[in-house]
Protein backbone atom coordinates (compact mmCIF):
# COMPACT_ATOMS: atom_id res chain seq x y z
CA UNK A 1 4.80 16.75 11.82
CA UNK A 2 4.31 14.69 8.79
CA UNK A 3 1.63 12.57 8.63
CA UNK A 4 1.01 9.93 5.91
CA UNK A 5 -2.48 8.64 5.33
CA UNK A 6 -4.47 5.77 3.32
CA UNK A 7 -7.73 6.46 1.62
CA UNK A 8 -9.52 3.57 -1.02
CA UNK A 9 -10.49 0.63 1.36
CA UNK A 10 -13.86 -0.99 2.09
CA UNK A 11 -15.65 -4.00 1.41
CA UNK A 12 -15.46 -6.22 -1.88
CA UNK A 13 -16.76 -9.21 -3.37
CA UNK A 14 -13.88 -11.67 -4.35
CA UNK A 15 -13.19 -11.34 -7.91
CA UNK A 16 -13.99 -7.35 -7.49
CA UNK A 17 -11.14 -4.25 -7.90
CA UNK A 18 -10.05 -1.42 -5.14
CA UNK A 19 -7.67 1.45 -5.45
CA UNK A 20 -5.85 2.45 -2.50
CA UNK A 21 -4.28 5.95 -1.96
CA UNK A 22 -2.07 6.89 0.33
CA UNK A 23 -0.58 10.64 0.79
CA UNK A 24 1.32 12.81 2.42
CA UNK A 25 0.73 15.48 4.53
CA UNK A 26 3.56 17.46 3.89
CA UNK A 27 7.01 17.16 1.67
CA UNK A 28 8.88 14.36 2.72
CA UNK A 29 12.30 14.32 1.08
CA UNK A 30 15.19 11.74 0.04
CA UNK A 31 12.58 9.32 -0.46
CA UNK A 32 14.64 5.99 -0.95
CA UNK A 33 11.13 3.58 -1.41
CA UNK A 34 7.44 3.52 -0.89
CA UNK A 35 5.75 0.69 -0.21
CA UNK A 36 2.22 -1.07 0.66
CA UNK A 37 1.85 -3.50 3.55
CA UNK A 38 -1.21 -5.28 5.41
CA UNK A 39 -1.63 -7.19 8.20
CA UNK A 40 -4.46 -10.13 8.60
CA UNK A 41 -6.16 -10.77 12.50
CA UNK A 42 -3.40 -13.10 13.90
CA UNK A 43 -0.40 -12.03 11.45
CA UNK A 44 2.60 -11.01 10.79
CA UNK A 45 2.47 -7.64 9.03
CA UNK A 46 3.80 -8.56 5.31
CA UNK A 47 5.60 -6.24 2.51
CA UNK A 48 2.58 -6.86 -0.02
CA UNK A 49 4.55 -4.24 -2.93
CA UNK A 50 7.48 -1.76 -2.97
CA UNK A 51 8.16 1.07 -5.48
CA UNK A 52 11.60 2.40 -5.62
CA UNK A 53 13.11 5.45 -6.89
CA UNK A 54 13.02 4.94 -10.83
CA UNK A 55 9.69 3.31 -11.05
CA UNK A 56 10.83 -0.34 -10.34
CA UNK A 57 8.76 -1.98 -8.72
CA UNK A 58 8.77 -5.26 -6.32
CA UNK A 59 5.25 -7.50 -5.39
CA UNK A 60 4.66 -10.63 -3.50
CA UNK A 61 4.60 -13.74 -4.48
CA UNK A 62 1.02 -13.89 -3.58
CA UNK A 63 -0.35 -10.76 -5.37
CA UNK A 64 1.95 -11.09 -8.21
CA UNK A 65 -0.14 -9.96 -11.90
CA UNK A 66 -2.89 -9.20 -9.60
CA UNK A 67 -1.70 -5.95 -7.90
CA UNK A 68 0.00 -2.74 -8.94
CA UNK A 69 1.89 -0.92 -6.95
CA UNK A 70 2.47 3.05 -8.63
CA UNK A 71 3.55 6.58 -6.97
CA UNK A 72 5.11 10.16 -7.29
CA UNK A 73 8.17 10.78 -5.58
CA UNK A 74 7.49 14.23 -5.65
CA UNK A 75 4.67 14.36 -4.33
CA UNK A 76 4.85 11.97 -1.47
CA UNK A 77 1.94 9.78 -3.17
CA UNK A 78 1.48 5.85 -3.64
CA UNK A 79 -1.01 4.40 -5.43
CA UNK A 80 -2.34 0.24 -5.31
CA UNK A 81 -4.63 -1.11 -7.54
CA UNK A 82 -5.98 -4.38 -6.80
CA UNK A 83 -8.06 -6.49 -9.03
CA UNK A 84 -9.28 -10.09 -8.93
CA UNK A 85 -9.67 -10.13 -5.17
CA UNK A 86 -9.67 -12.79 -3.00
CA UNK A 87 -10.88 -13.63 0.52
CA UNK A 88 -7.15 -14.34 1.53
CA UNK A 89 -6.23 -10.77 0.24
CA UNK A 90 -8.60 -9.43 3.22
CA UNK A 91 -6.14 -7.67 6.00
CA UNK A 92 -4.99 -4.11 7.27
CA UNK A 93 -3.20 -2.00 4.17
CA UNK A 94 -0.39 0.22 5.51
CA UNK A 95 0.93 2.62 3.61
CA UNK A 96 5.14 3.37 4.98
CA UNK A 97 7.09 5.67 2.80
CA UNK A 98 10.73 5.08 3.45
CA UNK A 99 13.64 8.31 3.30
CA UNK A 100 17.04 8.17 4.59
CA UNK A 101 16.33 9.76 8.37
CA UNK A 102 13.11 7.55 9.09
CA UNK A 103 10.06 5.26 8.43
CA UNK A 104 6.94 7.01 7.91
CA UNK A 105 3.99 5.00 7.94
CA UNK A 106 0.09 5.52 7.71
CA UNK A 107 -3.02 4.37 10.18
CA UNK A 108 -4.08 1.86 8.05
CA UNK A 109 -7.31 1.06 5.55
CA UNK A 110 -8.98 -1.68 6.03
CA UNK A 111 -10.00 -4.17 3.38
CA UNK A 112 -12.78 -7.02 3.30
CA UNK A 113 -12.70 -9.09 0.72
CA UNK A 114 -15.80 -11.58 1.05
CA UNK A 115 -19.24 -11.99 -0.74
């Protein structure tokens, strides 16, 4: 059983910089995208940033020159970086790595952003 998990989360002060992680237990092939999502109390879970096969790569409007969104294919691995923080940025990151069979998506890392 493959099981994806998130690493890199924690507590902030807004204008401050976190690195999530995310990984793979095992190989996970005919990756098609991986992406980052998060989830605020009350909310809809949102796509926050999506790396396709190729290195393009798709953000939201709302974290647009303030997050990047990296990975290996081959390894199963996605990578955020998030600088200039803001309270509003403060939610539930998933991790969900996307192949042609299913979905396969993490627990979850939590971040606070908040001073």
């Amino acid at each position: 059983q493959v099981q994806v998990v998130e690493s890199g989360g924690g507590l902030v002060q807004p204008g401050g910089s976190l690195r999530l992680s995310c990984a793979a237990s095992k190989s996970i092939f005919s990756i098609n995208t991986m992406g980052w999502y998060r989830q605020a109390p009350g909310k809809q879970r949102e796509l926050v940033a999506t790396i396709y096969s190729g290195g393009i790569t798709s953000y939201a409007d709302s974290v647009k020159g303030r997050f990047t969104i990296s990975g290996d294919y081959a390894r199963a691995t996605v990578y955020l970086q998030m600088r200039s923080l803001k309270p509003e940025d403060t939610a539930e990151y998933y991790c969900k790595v996307q192949n042609r069979e299913r979905a396969y998506w993490g627990q979850g890392t939590q971040v606070t952003v908040s001073s």
